[in-house]
Protein backbone atom coordinates (compact mmCIF):
# COMPACT_ATOMS: atom_id res chain seq x y z
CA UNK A 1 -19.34 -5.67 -49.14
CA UNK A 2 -22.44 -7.11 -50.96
CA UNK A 3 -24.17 -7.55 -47.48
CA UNK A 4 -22.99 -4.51 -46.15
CA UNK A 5 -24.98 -2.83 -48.92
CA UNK A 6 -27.91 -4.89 -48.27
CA UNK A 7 -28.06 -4.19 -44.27
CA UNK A 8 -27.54 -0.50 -45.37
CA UNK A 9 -30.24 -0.63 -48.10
CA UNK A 10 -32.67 -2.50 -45.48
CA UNK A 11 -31.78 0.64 -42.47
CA UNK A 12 -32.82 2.76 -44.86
CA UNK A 13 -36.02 1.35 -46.12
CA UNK A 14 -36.88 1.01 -42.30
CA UNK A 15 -36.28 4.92 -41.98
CA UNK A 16 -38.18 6.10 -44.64
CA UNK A 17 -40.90 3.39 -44.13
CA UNK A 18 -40.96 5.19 -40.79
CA UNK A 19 -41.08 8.70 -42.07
CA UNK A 20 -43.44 8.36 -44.70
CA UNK A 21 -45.92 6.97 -41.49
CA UNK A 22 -45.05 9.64 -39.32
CA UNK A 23 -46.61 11.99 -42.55
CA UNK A 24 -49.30 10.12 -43.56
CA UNK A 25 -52.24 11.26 -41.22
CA UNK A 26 -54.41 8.74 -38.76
CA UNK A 27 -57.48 8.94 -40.17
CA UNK A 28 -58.55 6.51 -37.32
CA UNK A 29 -62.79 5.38 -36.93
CA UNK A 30 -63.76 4.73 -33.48
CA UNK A 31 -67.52 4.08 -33.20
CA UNK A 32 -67.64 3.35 -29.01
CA UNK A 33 -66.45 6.63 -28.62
CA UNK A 34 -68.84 8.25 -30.67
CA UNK A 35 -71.11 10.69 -28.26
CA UNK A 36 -74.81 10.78 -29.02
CA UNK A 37 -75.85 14.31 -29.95
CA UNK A 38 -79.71 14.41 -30.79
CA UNK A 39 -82.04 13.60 -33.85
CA UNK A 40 -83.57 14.73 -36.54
CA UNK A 41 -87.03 14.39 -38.56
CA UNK A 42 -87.74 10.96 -39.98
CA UNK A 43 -87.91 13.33 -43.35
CA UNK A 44 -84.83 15.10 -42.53
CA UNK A 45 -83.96 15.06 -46.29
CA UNK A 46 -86.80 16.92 -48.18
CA UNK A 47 -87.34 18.70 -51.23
CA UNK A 48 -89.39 21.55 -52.92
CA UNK A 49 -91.87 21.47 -55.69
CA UNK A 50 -92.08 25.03 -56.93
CA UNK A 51 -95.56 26.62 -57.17
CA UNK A 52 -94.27 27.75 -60.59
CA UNK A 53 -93.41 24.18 -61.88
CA UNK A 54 -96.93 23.22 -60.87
CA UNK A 55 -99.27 25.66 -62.58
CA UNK A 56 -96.37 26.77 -65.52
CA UNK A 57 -94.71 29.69 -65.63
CA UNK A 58 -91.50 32.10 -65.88
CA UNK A 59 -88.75 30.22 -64.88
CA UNK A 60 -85.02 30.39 -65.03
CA UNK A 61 -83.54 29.77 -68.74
CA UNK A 62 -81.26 26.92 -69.09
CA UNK A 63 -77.91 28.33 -69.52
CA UNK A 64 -77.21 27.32 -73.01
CA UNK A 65 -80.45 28.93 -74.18
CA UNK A 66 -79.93 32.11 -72.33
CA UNK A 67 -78.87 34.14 -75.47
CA UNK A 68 -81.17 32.57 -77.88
CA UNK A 69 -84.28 32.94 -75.56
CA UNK A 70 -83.23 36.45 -74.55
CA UNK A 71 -83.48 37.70 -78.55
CA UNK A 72 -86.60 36.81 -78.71
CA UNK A 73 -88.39 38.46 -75.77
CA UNK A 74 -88.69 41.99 -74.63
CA UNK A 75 -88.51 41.38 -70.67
CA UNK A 76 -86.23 43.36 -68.95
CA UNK A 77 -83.49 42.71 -65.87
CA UNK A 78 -84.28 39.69 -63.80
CA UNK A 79 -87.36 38.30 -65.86
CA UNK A 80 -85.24 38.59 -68.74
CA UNK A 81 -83.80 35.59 -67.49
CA UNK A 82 -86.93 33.52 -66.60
CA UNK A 83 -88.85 31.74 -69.89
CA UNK A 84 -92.27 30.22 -70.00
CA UNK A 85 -92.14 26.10 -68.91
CA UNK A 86 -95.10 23.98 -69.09
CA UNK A 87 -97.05 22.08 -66.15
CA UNK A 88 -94.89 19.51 -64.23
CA UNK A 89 -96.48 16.03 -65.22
CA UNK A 90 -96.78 14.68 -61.48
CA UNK A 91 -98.22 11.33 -62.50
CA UNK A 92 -95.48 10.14 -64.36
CA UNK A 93 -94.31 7.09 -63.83
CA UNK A 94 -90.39 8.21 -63.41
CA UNK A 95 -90.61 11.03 -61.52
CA UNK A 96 -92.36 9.47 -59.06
CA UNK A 97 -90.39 6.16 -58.53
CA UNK A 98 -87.51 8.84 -58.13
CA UNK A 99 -88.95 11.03 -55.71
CA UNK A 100 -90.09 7.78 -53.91
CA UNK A 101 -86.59 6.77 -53.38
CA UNK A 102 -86.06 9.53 -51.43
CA UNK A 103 -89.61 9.18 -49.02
CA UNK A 104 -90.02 9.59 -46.39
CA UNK A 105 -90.04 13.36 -46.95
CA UNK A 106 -91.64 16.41 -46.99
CA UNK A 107 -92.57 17.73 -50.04
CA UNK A 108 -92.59 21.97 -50.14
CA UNK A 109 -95.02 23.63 -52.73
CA UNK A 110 -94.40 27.22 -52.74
CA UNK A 111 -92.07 29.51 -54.21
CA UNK A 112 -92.57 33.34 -55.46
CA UNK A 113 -94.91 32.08 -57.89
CA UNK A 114 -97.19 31.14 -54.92
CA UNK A 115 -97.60 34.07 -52.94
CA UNK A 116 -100.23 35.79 -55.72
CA UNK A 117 -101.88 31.99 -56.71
CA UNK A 118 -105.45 32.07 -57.16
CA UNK A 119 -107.25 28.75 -56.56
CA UNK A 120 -109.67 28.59 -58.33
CA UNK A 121 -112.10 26.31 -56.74
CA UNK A 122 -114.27 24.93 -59.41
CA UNK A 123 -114.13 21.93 -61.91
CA UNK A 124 -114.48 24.66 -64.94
CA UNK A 125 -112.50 25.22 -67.90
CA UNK A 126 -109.46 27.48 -66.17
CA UNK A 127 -110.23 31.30 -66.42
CA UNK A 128 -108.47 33.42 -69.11
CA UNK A 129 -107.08 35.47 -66.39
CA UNK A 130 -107.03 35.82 -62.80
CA UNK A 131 -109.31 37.91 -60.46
CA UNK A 132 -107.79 41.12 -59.63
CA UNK A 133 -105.05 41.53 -57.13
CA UNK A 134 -103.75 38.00 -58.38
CA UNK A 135 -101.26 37.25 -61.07
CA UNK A 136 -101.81 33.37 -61.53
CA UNK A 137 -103.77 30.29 -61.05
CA UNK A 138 -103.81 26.73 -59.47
CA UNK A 139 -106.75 24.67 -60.29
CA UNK A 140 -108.20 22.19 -58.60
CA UNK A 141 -106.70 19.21 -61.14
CA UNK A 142 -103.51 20.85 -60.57
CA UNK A 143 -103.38 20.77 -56.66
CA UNK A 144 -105.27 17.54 -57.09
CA UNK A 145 -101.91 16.13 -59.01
CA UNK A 146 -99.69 17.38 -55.60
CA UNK A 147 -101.61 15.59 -52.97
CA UNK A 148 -101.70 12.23 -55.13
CA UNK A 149 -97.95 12.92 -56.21
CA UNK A 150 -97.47 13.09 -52.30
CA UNK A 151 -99.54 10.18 -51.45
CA UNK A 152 -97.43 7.93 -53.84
CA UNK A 153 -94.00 8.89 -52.61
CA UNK A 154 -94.82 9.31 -48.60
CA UNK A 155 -94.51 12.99 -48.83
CA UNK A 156 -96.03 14.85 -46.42
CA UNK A 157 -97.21 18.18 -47.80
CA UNK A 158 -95.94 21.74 -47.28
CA UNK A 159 -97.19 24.93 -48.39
CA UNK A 160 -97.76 29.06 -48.34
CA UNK A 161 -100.29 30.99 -48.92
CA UNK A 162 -100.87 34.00 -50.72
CA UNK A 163 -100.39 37.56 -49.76
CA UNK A 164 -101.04 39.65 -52.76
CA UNK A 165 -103.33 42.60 -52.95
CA UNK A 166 -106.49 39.92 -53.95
CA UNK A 167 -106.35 38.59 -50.26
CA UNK A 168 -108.01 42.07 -49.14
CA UNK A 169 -111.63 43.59 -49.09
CA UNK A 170 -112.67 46.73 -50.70
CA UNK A 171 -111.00 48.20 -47.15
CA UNK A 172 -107.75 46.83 -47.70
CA UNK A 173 -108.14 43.90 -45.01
CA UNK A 174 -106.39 40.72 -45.01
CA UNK A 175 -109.28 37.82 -45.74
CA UNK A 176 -107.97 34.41 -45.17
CA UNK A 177 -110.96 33.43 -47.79
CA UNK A 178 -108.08 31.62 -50.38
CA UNK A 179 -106.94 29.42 -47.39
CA UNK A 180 -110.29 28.21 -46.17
CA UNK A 181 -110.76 27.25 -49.98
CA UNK A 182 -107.40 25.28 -50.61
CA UNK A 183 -107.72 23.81 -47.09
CA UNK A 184 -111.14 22.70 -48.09
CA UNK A 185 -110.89 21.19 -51.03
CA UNK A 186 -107.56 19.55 -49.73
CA UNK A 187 -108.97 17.73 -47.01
CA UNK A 188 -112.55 16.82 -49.27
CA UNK A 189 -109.78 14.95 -51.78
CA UNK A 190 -108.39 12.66 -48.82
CA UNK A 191 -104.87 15.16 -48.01
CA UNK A 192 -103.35 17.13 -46.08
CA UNK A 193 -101.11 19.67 -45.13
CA UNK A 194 -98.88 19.36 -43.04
CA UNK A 195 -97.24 22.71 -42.28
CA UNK A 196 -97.14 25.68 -43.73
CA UNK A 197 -95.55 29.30 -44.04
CA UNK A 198 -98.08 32.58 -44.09
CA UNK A 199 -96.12 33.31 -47.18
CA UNK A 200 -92.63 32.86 -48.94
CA UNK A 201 -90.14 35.13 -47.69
CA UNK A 202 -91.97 37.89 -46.08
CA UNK A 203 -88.16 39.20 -45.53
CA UNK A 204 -88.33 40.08 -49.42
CA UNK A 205 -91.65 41.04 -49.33
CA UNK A 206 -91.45 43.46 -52.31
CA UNK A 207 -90.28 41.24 -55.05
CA UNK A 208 -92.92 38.67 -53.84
CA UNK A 209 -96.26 40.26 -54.60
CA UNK A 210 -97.00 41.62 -50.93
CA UNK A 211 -98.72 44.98 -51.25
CA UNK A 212 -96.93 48.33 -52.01
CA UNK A 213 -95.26 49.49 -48.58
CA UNK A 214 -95.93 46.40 -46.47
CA UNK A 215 -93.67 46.15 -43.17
CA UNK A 216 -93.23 44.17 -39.88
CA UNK A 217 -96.51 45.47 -38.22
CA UNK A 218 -98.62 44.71 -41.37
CA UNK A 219 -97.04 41.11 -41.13
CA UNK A 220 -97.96 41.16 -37.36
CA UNK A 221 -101.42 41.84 -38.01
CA UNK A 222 -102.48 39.88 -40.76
CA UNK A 223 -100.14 36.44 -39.41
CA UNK A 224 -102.40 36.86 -36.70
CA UNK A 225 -105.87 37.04 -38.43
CA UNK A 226 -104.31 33.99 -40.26
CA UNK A 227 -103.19 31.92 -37.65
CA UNK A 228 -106.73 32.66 -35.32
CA UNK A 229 -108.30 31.59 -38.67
CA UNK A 230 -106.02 28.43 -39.04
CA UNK A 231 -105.57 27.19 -35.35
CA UNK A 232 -109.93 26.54 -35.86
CA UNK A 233 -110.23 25.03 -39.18
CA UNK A 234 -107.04 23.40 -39.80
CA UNK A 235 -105.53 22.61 -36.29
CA UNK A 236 -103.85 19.79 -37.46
CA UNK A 237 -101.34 21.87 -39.68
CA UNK A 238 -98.53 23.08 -38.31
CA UNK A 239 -97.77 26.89 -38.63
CA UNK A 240 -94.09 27.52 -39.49
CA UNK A 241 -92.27 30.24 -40.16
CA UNK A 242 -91.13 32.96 -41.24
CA UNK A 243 -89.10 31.46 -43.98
CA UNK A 244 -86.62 34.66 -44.06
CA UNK A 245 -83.62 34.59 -46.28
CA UNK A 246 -80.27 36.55 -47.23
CA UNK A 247 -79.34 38.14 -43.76
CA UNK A 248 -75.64 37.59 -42.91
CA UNK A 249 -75.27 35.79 -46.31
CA UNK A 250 -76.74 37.46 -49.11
CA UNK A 251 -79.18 40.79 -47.76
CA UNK A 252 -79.33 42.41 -51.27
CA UNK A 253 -82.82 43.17 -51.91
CA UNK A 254 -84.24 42.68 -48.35
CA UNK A 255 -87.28 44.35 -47.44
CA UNK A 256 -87.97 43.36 -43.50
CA UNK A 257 -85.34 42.31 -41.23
CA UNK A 258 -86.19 39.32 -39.08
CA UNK A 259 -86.49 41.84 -35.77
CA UNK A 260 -88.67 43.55 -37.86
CA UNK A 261 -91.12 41.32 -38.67
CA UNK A 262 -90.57 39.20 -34.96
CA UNK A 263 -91.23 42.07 -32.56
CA UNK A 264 -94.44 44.31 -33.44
CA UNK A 265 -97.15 43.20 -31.91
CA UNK A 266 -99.07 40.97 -31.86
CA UNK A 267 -95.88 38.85 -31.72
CA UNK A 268 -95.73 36.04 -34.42
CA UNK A 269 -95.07 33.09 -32.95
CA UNK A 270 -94.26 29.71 -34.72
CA UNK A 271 -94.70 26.02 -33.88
CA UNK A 272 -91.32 25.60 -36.02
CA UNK A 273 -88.82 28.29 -36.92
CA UNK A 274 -87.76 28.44 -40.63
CA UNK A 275 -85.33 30.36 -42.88
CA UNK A 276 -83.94 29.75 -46.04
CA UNK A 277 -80.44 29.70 -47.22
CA UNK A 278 -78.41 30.20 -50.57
CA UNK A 279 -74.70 30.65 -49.94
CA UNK A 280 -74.42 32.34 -53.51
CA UNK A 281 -76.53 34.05 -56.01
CA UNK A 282 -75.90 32.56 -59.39
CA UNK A 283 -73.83 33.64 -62.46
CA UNK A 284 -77.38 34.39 -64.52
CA UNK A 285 -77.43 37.21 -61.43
CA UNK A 286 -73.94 38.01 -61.37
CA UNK A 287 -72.53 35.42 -58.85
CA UNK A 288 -68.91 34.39 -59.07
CA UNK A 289 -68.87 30.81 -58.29
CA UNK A 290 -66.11 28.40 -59.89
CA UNK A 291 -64.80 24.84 -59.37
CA UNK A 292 -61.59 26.03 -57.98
CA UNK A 293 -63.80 27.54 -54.63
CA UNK A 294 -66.81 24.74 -54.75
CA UNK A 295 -64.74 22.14 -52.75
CA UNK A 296 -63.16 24.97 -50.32
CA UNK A 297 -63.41 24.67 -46.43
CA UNK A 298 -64.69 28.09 -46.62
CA UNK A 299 -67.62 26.87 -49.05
CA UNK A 300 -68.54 23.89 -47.71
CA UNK A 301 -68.99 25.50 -44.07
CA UNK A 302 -70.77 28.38 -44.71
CA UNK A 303 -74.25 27.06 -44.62
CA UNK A 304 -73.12 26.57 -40.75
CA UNK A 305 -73.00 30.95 -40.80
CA UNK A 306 -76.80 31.12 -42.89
CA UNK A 307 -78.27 28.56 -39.74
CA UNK A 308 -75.99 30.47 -37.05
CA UNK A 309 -77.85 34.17 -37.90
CA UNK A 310 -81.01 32.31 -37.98
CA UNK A 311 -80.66 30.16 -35.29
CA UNK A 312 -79.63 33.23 -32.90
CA UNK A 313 -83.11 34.76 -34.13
CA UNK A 314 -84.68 31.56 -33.08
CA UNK A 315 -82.84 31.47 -29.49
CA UNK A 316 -84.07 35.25 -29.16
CA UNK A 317 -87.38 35.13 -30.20
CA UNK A 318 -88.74 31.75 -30.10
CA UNK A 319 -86.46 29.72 -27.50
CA UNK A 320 -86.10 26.05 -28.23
CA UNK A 321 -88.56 25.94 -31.31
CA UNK A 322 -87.66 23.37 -33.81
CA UNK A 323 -85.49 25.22 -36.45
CA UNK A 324 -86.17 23.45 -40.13
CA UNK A 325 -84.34 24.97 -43.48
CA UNK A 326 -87.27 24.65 -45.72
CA UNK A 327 -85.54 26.33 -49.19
CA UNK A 328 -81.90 25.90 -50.16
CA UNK A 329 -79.64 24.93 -53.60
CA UNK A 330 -76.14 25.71 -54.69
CA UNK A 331 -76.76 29.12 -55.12
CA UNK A 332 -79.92 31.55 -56.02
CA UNK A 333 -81.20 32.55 -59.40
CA UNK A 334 -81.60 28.49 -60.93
CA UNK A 335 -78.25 27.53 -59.60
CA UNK A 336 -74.50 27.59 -61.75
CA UNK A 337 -74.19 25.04 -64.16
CA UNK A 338 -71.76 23.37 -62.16
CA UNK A 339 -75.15 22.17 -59.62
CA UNK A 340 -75.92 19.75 -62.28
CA UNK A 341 -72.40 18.05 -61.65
CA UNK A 342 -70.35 15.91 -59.45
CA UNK A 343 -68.74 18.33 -57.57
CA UNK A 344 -71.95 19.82 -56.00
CA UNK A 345 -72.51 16.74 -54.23
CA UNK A 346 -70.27 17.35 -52.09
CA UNK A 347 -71.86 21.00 -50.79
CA UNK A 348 -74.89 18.37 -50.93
CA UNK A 349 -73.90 16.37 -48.16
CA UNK A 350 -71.46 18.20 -46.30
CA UNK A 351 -74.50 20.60 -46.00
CA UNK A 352 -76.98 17.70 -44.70
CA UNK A 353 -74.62 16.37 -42.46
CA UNK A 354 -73.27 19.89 -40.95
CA UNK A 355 -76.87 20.95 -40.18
CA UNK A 356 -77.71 17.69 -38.42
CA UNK A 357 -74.75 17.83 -36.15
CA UNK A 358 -76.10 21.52 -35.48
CA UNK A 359 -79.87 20.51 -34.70
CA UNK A 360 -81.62 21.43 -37.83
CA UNK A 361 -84.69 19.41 -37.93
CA UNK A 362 -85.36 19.31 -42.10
CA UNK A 363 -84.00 20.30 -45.12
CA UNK A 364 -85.68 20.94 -47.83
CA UNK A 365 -83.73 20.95 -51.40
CA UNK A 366 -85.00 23.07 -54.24
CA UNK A 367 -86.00 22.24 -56.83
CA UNK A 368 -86.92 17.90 -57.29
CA UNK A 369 -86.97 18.52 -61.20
CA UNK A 370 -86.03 21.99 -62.53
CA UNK A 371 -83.13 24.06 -63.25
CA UNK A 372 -79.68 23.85 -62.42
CA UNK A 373 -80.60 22.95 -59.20
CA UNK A 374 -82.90 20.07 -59.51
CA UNK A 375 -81.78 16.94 -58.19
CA UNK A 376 -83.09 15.61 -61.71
CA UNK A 377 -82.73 16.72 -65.50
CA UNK A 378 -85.39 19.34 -66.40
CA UNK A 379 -86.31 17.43 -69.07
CA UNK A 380 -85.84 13.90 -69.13
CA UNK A 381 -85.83 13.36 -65.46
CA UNK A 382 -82.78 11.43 -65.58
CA UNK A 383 -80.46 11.41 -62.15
CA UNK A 384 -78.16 14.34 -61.41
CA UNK A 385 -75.47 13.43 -58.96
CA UNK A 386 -77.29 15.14 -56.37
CA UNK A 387 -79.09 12.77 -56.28
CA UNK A 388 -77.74 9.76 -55.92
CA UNK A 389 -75.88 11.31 -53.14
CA UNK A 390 -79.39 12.04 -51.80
CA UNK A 391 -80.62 8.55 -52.39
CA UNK A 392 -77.80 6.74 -50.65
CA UNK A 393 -78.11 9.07 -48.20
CA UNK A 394 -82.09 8.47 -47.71
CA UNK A 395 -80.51 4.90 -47.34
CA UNK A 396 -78.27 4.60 -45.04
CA UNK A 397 -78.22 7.63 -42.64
CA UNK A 398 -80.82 7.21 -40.06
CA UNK A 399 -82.15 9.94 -37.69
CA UNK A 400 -79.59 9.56 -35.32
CA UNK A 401 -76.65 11.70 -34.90
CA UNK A 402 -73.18 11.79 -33.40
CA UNK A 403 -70.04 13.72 -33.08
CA UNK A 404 -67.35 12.00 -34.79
CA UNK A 405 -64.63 14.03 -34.46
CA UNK A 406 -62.27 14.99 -37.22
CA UNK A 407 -59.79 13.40 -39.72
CA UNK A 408 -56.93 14.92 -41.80
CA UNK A 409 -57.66 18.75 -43.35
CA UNK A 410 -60.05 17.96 -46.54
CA UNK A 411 -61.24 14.58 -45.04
CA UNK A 412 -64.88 15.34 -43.35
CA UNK A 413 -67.26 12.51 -41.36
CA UNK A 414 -70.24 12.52 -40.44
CA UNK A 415 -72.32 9.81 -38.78
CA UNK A 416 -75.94 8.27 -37.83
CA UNK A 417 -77.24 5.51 -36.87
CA UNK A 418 -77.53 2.89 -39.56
CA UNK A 419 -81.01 3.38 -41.03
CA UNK A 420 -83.99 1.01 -40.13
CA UNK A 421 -81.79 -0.76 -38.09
CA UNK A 422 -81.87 -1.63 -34.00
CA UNK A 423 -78.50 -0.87 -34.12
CA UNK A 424 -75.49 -0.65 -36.23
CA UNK A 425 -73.65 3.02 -37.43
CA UNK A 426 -73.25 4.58 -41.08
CA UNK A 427 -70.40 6.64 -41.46
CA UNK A 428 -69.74 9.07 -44.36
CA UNK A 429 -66.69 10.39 -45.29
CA UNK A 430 -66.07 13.10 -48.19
CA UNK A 431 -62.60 13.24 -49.44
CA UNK A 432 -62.47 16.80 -50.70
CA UNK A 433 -58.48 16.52 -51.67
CA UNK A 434 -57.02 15.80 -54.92
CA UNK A 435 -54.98 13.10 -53.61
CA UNK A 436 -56.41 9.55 -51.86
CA UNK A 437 -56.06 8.91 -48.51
CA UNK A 438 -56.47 5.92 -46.24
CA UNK A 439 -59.07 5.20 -43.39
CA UNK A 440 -58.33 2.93 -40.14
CA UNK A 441 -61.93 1.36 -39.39
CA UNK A 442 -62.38 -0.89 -36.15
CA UNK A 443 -64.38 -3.49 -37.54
CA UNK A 444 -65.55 -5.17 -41.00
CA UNK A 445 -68.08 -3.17 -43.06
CA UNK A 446 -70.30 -2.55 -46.03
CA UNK A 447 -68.48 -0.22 -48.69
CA UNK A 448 -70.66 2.53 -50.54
CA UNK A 449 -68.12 4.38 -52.80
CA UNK A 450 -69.15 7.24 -54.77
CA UNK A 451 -66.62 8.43 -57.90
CA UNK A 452 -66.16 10.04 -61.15
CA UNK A 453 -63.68 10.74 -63.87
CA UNK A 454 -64.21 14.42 -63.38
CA UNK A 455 -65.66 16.45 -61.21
CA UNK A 456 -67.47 18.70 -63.54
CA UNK A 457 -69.47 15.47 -65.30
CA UNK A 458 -73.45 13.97 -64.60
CA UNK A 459 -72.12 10.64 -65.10
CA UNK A 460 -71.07 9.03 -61.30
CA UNK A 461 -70.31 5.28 -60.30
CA UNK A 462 -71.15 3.18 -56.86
CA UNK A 463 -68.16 1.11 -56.51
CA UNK A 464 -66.70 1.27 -60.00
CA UNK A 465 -70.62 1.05 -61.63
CA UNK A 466 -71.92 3.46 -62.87
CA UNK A 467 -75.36 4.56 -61.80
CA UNK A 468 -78.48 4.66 -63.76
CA UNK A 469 -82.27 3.83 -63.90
CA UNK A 470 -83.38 0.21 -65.03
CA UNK A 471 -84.64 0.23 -68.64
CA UNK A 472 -88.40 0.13 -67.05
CA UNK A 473 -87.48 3.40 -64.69
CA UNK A 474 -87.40 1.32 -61.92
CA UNK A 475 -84.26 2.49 -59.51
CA UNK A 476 -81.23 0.24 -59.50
CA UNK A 477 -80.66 -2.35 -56.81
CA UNK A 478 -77.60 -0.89 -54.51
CA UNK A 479 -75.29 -3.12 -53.08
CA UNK A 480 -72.49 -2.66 -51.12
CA UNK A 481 -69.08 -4.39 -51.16
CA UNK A 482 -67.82 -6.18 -47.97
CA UNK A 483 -64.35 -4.95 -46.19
CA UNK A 484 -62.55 -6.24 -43.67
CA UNK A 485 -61.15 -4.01 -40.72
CA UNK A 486 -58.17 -2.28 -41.05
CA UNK A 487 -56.76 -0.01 -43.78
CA UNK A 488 -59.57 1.46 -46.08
CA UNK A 489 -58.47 3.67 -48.77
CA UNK A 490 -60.41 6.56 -49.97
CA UNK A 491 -59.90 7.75 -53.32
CA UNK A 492 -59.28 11.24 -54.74
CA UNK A 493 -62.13 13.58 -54.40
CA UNK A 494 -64.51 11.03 -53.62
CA UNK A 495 -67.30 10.02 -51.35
CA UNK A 496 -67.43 7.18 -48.98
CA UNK A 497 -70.93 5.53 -47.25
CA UNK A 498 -69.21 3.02 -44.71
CA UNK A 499 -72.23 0.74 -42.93
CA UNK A 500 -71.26 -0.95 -39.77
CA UNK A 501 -73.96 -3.58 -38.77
CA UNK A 502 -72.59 -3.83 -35.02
């Protein structure tokens, strides 16, 4: 009887040792059958520098200062949400070992703030107050402090111009007088720029200091005074654009719809196509955003509908141009508190990788340093998770892509070549679940594993570390731990960097 109840006790083990296999998904790796797709820009990964942050000015309030900052002032509706911030320091030490870890990149100065900039092309004392028809202004130790920050972190620059009534004559004619200077005085200081916009979001053209009325012909016209003037003085910049926004995702407040601006004539045409995308506005503007939807299929994948409505414009307009996302965050308006967390990384990546496998060329984060959004703290310039997700991304994931099929529901990979290597793979994986799951990979391999004891925290570990600057703001060494083939598992809500060297 007593080995009766053994045999049965084995049978049954077998069973439900079966059953439990035929429920657990094959999450299954298989490199050689990998299909190329295409590649992206060396600086696929880039960021933005707002014009704002460079010269000071109205920015969004940190959230737990909104009601405190808001007694105090008299603005009205959106700017009652926007407080004065200094000067970004770009010479400090930290901020630039940081942004460094990320180079190569592009680094985009522009913003609102930059499309009524005066430059103000003197060594002077700054003026009191701008000439008229502007509303700001960059001086020439400010813009000085962006081509050196740029220099040390192998940025390439990117910019816009301005559009606001001070770029006309006493007729009301666009002069392209404020380029020639910045150009100028760019190139007499050793930079460059390396592409640039006509303007930021001409499709919002209203709220960004364009003159009273302007429309699609106007933008016709003077794009093409500006890009006659450019293709002589400055051939070596690349003219991209148009840098639209909102359509298909967010179209509240749009002024000139992308036909509108792409087919008066003279027809604007672009050496790269760019838009910008923000799959949210934020809850400072009303936005409904919570935890409970930031890990959804239906979040993670809509940047894929922003670059689909684009990308269509692009196919009709400007066939097989280069397509680069040059502005994009969590959401508009500063970003929701939760973009300073651990849960945003995931939109973070999912977002990189899901535009790669679609052909975008770049993608430019905003902000580097400020807001919710940053990929650092406002202040101290400490690490957000963003970006350590960006820097072990900058690491590992080369410029390379290929289709890698799909895992279990929740369970997303993506995967390039292994970075500065002849060969080799780096696969990511993002489990978005609240349960672990395990990973069948075909051959031994580094391990990169990203966690945290919440989702809503700043504080995230590499393999059970967690990360942080040296004490001299030098970036900490990264090392991976070895694995053998086989059975990998894959935590909770966590993210996986898997390097194959083979």
């Amino acid at each position: 009887m007593k080995y009766t109840n053994i045999a049965l006790l084995l049978i049954m083990a077998f069973f439900n040792v079966n059953a439990f296999a035929q429920n657990t998904p094959q999450n299954n790796i298989n490199l050689k059958e990998m299909r190329f797709i295409g590649k992206v820009d060396e600086r696929f990964q880039s960021f933005n520098v707002e014009m704002c942050e460079v010269i000071g000015g109205d920015f969004w309030i940190p959230y737990p200062l909104i009601d405190s900052v808001r007694k105090t002032s008299n603005k009205k509706g959106i700017d009652a949400l926007k407080w004065k911030i200094e000067p970004i320091n770009l010479y400090e030490k930290k901020l630039r070992n940081l942004a460094a870890g990320l180079g190569p990149t592009y680094v985009r100065v522009s913003g609102t703030w930059a499309n009524a900039v005066y430059f103000q092309n003197n060594d002077e004392a700054k003026l009191s107050s701008p000439p008229k028809g502007f509303k700001n202004i960059l001086t020439r130790q400010q813009w000085k402090g962006v081509v050196d920050f740029c220099k040390a972190v192998d940025g390439k620059l990117v910019s816009s111009f301005p559009i606001s009534n001070g770029m006309r004559d006493e007729n009301g004619k666009y002069q392209p007088t404020q380029v020639k200077a910045i150009l100028d005085y760019t190139q007499s200081i050793g930079g460059e720029i390396s592409a640039a916009e006509f303007f930021n979001e001409p499709s919002h053209a209203s709220h960004g200091d364009a003159p009273k009325g302007y429309n699609g012909n106007d933008f016709a016209k003077e794009f093409d005074v500006f890009k006659s003037f450019v293709s002589k003085s400055a051939p070596y910049m690349k003219i991209i654009g148009p840098g639209s926004t909102g359509e298909s995702i967010l179209p509240s407040g749009l002024d000139i719809s992308i036909d509108k601006l792409l087919s008066p004539a003279p027809k604007p045409n672009f050496e790269v196509f760019t838009y910008h995308y923000y799959g949210t506005v934020s809850k400072r503007c009303g936005g409904g955003q919570t935890p409970e939807k930031a890990l959804t299929f239906e979040w993670l994948s809509r940047t894929e509908k922003g670059l689909e409505f684009y990308q269509n414009a692009r196919d009709k307009y400007m066939p097989n141009a280069p397509i680069w996302l040059t502005e994009t965050a969590e959401s508009a308006c500063g970003g929701n508190p939760l973009a300073a967390t651990y849960i945003d990384s995931f939109r973070y990546l999912e977002q990189l990788g899901r535009l790669a496998k679609k052909g975008v060329q770049v993608v430019m984060h905003n902000t580097l340093a400020r807001s919710e959004y940053g990929l650092l703290e406002h202040d101290t310039h400490n690490p957000r998770p963003n970006y350590w997700a960006a820097f072990l991304w900058n690491k590992f994931m080369g410029n390379q892509v290929f289709e890698a099929g799909s895992l279990e529901a929740g369970v997303d990979i993506f995967v390039h070549n292994l970075k500065n290597k002849s060969k080799g793979k780096t696969v990511l994986i993002l489990n978005t679940n609240n349960k672990s799951t395990t990973i069948n990979i075909p051959s031994n391999a580094k391990q990169y594993l990203l966690t945290a004891d919440e989702l809503l925290t700043k504080k995230v570990s590499l393999n059970g570390k967690m990360l942080q600057m040296k004490a001299n703001d030098e970036l900490p060494e990264i090392n991976g731990i070895n694995i053998k083939k086989g059975i990998v598992q894959l935590p909770a809500q966590s993210i996986m960097f898997l390097t194959f060297s083979k």
